[in-house]
N, C-alpha and C. Protein backbone atom coordinates (compact mmCIF):
# COMPACT_ATOMS: atom_id res chain seq x y z
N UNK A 1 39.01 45.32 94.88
CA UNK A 1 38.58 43.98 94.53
C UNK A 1 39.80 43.14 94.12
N UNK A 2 41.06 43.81 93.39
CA UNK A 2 41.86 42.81 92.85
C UNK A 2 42.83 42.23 94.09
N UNK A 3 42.81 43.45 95.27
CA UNK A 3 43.45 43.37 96.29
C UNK A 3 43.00 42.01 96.79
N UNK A 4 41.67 42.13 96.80
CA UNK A 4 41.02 41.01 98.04
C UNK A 4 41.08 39.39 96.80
N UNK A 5 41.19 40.16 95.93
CA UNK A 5 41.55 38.31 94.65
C UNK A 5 42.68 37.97 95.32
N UNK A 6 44.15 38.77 95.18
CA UNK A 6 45.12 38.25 95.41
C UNK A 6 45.14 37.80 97.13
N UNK A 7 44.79 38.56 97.63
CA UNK A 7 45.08 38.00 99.22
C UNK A 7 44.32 36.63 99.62
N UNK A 8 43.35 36.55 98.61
CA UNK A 8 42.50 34.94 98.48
C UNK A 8 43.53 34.09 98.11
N UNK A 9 43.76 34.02 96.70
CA UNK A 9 45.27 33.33 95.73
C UNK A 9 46.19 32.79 96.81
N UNK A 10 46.48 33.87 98.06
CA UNK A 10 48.23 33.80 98.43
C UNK A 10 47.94 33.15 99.20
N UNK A 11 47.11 33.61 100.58
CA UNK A 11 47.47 32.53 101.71
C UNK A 11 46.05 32.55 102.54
N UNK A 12 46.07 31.83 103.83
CA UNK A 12 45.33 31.81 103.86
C UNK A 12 44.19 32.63 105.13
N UNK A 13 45.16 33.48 105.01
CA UNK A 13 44.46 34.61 106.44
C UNK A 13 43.35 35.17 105.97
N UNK A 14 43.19 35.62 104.59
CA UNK A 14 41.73 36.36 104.10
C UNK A 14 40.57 35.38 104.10
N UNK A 15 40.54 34.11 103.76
CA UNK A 15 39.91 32.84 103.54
C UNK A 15 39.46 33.01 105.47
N UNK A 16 40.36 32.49 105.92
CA UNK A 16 39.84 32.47 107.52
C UNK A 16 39.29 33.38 108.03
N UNK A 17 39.50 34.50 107.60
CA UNK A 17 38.90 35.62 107.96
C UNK A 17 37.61 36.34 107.76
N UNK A 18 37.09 35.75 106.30
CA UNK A 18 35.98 35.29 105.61
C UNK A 18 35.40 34.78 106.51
N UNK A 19 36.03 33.31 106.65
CA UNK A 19 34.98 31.74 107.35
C UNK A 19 34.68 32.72 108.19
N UNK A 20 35.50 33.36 109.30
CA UNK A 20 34.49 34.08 110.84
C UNK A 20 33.77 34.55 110.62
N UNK A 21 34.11 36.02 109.70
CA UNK A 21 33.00 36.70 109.52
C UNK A 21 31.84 36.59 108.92
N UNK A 22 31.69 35.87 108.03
CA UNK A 22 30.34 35.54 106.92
C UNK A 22 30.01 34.03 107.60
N UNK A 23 30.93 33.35 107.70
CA UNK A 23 30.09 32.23 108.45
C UNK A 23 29.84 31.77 110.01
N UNK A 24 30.29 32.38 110.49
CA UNK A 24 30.68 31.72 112.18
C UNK A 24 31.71 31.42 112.41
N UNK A 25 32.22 31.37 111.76
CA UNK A 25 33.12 29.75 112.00
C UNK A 25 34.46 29.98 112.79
N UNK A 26 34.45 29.00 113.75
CA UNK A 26 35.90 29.14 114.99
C UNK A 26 36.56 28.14 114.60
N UNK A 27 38.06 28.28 115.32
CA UNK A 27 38.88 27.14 115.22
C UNK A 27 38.83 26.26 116.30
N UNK A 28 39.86 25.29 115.54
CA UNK A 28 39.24 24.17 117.27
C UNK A 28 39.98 24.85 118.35
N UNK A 29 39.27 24.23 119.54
CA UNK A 29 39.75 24.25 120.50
C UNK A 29 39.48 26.20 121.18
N UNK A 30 38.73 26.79 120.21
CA UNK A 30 38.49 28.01 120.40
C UNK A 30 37.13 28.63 121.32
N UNK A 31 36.91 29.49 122.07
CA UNK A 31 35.67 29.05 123.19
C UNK A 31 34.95 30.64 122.21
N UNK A 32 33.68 30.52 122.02
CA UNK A 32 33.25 31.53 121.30
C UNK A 32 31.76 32.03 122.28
N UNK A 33 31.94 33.33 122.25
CA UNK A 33 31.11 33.94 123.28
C UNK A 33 30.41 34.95 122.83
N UNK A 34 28.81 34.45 123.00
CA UNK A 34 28.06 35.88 122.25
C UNK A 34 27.44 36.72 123.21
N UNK A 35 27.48 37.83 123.03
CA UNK A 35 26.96 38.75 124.18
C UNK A 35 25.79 39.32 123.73
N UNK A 36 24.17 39.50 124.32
CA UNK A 36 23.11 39.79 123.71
C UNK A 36 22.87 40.90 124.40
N UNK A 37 22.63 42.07 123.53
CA UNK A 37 21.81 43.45 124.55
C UNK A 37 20.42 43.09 124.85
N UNK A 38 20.35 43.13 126.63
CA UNK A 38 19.17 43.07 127.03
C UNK A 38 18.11 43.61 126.37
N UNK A 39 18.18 45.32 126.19
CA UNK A 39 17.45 45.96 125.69
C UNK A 39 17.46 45.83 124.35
N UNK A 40 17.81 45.31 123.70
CA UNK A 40 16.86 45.16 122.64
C UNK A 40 16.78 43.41 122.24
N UNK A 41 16.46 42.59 123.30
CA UNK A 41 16.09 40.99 122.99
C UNK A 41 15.63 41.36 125.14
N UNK A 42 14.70 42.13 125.49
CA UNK A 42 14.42 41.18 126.61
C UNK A 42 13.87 40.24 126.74
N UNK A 43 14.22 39.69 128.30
CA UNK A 43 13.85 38.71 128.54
C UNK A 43 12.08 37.82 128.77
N UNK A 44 11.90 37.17 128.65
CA UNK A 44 10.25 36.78 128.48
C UNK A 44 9.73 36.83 129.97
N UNK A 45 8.34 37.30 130.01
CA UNK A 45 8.06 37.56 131.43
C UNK A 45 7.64 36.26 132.30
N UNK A 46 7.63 36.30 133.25
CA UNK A 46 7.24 35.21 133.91
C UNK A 46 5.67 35.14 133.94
N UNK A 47 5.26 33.58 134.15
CA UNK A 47 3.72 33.46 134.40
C UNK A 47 3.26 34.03 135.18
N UNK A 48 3.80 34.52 136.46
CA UNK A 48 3.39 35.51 137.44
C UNK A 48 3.38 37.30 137.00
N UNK A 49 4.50 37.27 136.09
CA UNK A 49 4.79 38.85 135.79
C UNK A 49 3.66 38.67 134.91
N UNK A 50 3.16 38.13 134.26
CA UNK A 50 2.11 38.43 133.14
C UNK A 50 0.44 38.01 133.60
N UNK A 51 0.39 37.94 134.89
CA UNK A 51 -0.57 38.22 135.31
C UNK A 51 -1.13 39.36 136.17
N UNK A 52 -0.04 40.21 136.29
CA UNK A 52 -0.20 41.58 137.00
C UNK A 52 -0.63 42.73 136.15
N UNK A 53 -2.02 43.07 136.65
CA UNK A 53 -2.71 44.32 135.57
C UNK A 53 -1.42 45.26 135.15
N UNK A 54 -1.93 45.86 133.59
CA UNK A 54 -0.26 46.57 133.26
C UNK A 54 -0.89 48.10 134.23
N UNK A 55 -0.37 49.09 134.51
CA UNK A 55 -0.75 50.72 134.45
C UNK A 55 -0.81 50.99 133.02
């Protein structure tokens, strides 16, 4: 803990490093890319797929 006080205090790589991780947060001009696993967020079925009896 006193580690992560002082590296707050000194400069400012722990602070930025923070903002990403706990908040999102990019710098400008930075392109940010999220990658979603299919399997576990699929995709919604179509009005046609959800009219086909299940087995």
């Amino acid at each position: 803990m006193r580690a992560e006080v002082r590296d707050l205090k000194q400069g400012n790589a722990a602070i930025e490093e923070r903002a990403r991780s706990e908040l999102g947060m990019i710098k400008e001009d930075e392109v940010f890319y999220q990658v979603i696993d299919q399997a576990l967020f699929p995709l919604p079925l179509s009005p046609q797929d959800s009219a086909k009896p299940s087995e």
